[in-house]
C-alpha atoms as a PDB file:
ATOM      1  CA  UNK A   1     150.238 -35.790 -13.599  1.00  0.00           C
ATOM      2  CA  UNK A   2     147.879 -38.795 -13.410  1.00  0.00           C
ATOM      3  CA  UNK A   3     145.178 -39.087 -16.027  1.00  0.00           C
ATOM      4  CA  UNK A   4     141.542 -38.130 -15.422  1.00  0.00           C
ATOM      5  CA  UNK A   5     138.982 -39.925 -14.510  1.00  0.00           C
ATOM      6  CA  UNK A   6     135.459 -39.172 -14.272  1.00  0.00           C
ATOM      7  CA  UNK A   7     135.273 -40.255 -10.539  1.00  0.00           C
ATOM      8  CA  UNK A   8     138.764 -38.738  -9.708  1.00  0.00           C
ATOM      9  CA  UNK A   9     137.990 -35.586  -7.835  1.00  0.00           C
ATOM     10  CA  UNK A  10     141.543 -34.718  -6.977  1.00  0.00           C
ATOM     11  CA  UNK A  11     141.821 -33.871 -10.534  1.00  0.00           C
ATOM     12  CA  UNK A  12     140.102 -30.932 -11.009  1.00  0.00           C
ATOM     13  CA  UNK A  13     142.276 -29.226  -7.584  1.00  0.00           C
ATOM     14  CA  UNK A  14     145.540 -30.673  -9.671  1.00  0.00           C
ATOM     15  CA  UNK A  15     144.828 -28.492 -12.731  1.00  0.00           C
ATOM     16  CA  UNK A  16     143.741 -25.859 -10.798  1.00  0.00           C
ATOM     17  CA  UNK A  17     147.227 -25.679  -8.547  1.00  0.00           C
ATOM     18  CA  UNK A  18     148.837 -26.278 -12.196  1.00  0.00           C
ATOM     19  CA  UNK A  19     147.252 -23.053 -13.427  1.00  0.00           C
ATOM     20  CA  UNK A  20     148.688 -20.994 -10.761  1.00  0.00           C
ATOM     21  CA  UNK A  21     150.694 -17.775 -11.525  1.00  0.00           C
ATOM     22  CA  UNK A  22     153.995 -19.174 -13.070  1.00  0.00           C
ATOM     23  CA  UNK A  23     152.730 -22.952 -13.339  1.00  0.00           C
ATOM     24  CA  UNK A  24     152.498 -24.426 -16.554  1.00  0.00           C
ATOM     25  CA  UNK A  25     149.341 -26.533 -17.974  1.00  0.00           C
ATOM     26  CA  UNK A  26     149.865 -29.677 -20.224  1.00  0.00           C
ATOM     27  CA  UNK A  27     148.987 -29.213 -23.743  1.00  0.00           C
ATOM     28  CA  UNK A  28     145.713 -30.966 -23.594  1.00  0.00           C
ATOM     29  CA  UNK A  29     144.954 -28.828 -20.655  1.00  0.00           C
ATOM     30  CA  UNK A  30     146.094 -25.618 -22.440  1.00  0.00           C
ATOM     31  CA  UNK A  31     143.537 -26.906 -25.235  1.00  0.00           C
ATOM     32  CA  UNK A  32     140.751 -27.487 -22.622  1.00  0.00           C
ATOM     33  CA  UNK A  33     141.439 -23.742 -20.732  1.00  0.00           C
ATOM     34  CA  UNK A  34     141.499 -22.256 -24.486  1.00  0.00           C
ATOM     35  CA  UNK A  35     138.311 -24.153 -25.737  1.00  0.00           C
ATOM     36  CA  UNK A  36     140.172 -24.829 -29.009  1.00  0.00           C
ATOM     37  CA  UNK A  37     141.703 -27.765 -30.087  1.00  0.00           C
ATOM     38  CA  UNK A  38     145.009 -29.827 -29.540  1.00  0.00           C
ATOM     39  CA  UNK A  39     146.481 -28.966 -33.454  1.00  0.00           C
ATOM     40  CA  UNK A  40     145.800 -25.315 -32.724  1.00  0.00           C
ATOM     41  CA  UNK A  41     147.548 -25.205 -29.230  1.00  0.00           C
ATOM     42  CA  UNK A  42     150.701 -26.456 -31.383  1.00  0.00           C
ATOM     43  CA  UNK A  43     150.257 -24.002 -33.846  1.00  0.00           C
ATOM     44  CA  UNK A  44     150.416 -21.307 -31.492  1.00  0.00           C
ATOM     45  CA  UNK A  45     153.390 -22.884 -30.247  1.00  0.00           C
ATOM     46  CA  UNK A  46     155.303 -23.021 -33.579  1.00  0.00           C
ATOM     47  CA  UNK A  47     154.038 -19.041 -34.423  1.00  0.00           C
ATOM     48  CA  UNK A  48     155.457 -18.374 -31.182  1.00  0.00           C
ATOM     49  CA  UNK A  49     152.129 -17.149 -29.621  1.00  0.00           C
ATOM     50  CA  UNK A  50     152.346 -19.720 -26.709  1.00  0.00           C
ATOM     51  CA  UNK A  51     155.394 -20.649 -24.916  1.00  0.00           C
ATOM     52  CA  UNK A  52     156.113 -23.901 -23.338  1.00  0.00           C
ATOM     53  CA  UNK A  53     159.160 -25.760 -21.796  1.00  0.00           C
ATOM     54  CA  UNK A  54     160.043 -29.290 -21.726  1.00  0.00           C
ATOM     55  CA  UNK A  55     160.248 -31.789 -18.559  1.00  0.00           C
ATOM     56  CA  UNK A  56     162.936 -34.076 -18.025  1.00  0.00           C
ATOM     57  CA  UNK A  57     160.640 -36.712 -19.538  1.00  0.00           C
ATOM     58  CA  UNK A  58     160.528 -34.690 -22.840  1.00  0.00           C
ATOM     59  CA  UNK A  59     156.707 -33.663 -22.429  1.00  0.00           C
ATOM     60  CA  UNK A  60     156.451 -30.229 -23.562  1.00  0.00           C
ATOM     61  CA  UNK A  61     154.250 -27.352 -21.166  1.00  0.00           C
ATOM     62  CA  UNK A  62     152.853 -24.575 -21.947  1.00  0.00           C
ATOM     63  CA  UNK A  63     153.235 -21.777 -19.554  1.00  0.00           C
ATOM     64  CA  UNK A  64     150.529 -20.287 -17.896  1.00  0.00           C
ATOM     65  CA  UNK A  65     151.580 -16.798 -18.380  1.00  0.00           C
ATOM     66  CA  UNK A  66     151.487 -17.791 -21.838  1.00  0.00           C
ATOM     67  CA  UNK A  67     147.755 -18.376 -21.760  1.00  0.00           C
ATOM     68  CA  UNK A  68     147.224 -15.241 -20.009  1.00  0.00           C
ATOM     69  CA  UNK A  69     149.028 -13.034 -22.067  1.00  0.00           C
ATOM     70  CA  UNK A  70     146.695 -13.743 -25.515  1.00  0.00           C
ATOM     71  CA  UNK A  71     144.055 -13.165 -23.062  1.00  0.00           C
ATOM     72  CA  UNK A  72     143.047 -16.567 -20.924  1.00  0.00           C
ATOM     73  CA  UNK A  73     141.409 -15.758 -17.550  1.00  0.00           C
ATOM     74  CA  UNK A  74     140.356 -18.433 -15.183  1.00  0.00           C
ATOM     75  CA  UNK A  75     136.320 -18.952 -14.733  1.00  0.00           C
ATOM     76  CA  UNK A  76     134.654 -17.684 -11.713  1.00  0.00           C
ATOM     77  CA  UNK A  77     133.490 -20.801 -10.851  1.00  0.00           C
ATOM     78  CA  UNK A  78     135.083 -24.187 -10.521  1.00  0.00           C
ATOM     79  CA  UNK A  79     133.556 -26.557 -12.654  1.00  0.00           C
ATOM     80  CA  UNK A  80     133.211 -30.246 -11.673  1.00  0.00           C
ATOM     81  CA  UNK A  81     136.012 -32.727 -11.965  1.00  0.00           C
ATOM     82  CA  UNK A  82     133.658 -35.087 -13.607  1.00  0.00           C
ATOM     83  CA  UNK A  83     133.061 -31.985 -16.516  1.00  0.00           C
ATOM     84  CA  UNK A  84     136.781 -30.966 -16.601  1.00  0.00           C
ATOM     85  CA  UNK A  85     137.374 -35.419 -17.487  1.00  0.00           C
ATOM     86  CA  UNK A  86     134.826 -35.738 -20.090  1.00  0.00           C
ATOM     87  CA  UNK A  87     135.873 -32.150 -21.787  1.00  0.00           C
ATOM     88  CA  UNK A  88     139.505 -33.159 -21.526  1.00  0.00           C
ATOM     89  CA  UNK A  89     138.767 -36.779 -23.119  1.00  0.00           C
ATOM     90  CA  UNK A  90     137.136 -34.695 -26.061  1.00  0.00           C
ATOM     91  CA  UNK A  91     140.022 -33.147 -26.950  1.00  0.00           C
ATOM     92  CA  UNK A  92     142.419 -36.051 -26.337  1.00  0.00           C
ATOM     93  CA  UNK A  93     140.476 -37.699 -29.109  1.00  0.00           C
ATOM     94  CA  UNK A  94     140.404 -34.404 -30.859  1.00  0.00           C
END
């Protein structure tokens, strides 16, 4: 996936086809969905509460029926790509 950019609308409709039923969400983005940080996304990992798998690139995923199973359910309304940039550069540097 390409990084975000304030002015890049096309990302907001990539995480959102990335958080379909049986898609998996970068960490970062798990962070972001969660509203908690990067450190605690890995911690859930390593307690087993989150489950991820690993691209061919090494990255590691978590899976989004990870998120919904400790209780993650999608807003009812889309927020702006320009929102979903600056909250994901928050936690980046988080």
């Amino acid at each position: 996936m390409k990084q975000p950019h304030a002015s890049d609308a096309d990302f907001h409709s990539e995480l959102t086809d990335e958080a379909g039923p049986g898609g998996s969400v970068s960490v970062a983005q798990a962070a972001l969905l969660l509203k908690i940080s990067r450190r605690t996304v890995y911690t859930r990992i390593k307690e087993g509460r989150l489950r991820t798998i690993r691209t061919i690139g090494g990255s590691q995923r978590v899976l989004m029926s990870s998120l919904h199973a400790i209780g993650f359910r999608p807003q009812a309304f889309a927020t702006s790509a320009a929102t979903v940039a600056v909250a994901l550069n928050r936690v980046m540097r988080g």
